[in-house]
Protein backbone atom coordinates (compact mmCIF):
# COMPACT_ATOMS: atom_id res chain seq x y z
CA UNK A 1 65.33 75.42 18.56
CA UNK A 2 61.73 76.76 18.93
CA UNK A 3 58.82 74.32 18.00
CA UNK A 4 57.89 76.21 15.87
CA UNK A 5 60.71 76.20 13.78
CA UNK A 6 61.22 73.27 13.91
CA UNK A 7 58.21 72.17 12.51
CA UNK A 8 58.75 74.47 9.43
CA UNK A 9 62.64 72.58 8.90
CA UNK A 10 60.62 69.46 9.21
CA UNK A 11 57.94 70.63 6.30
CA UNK A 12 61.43 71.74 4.36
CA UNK A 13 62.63 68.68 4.89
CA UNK A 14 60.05 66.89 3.60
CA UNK A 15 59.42 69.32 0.57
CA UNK A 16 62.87 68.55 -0.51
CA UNK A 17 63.72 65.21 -0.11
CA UNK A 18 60.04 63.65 -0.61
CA UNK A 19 59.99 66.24 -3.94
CA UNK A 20 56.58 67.55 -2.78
CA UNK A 21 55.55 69.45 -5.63
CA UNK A 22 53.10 71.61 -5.66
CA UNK A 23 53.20 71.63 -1.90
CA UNK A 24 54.82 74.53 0.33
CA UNK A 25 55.71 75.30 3.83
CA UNK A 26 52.17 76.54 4.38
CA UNK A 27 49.89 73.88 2.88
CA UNK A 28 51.31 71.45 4.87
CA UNK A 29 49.38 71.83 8.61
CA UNK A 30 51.30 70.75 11.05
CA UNK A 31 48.76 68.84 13.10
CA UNK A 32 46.83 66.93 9.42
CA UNK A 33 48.09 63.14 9.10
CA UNK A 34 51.29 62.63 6.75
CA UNK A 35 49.69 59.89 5.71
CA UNK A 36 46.22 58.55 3.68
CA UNK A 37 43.97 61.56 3.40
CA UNK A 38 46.45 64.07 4.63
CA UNK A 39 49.78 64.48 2.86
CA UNK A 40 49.37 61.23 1.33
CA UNK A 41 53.03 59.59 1.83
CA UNK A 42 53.43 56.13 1.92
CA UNK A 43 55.63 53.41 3.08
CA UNK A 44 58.97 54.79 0.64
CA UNK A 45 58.30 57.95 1.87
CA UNK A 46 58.55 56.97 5.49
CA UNK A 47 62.00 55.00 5.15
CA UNK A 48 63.54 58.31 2.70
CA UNK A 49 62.13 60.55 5.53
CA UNK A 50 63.32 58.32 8.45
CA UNK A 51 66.95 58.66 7.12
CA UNK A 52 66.24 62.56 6.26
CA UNK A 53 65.46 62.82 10.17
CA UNK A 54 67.82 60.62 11.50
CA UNK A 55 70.72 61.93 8.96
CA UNK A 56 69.68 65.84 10.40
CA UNK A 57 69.14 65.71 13.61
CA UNK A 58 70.78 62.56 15.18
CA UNK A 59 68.19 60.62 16.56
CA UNK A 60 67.03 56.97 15.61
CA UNK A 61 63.26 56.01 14.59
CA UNK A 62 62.13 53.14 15.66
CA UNK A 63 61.67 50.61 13.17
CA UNK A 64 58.50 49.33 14.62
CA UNK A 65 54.70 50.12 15.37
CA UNK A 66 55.97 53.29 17.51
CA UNK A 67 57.06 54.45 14.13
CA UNK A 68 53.25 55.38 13.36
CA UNK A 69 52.78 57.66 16.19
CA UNK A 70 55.70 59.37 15.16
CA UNK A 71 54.96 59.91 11.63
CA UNK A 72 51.59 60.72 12.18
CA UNK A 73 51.90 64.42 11.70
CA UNK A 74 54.54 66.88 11.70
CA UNK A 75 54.20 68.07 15.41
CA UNK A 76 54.12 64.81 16.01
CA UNK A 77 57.75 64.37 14.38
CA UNK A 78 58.86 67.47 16.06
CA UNK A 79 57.19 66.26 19.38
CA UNK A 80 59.74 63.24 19.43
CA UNK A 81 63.00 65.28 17.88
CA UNK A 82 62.68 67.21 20.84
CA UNK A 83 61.99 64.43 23.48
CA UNK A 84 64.51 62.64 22.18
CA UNK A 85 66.99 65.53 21.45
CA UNK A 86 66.35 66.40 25.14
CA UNK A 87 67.25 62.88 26.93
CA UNK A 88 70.80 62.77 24.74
C-alpha cells in the first residue's frame, strides 16, 4: 500500500472510530500533532485507536514512551505500520 493511502485509511480510521465530527479526510494534515493543539485526542483516544491499528493492520503498539513518537502525527503512524509491516 502507497503512503499515501495509507495515511488517508489512517485519517478514516480515526474519523470513524474516534467519531471525529466535524472533521474529514482533508482537515486532518498528516504531518499536525494528534494530540494538544492539533487534533486534540487524548489518552482514551490513544488506547481506542491503538486497538483500531493493531485490530487492522496486525501490528502491536508499544505500551510505553515509544508510544508518543508514534502517535504523534499521522505519517508518523503510517511511518511505523510500514516499518513494522515490512520486518514481519
Amino acid at each position: 500500500m502507497a503512503e499515501d493511502e495509507l495515511k488517508q485509511e489512517l485519517k478514516r480510521l480515526m474519523i470513524e472510530e474516534l467519531d471525529l465530527r466535524g472533521q474529514t479526510l482533508a482537515t486532518i494534515e498528516d504531518d499536525a500533532p494528534l494530540f494538544g493543539d492539533g487534533l486534540g485526542l487524548d489518552s482514551l483516544d490513544a488506547l481506542q485507536l491503538a486497538v483500531a491499528v493493531e485490530e487492522r493492520y496486525g501490528i502491536a503498539i508499544p505500551e510505553d514512551d515509544r508510544a508518543k513518537a508514534i502517535f504523534a502525527s499521522v505519517s508518523a503512524l503510517a511511518e511505523h505500520i510500514t516499518r513494522t509491516r515490512s520486518r514481519g
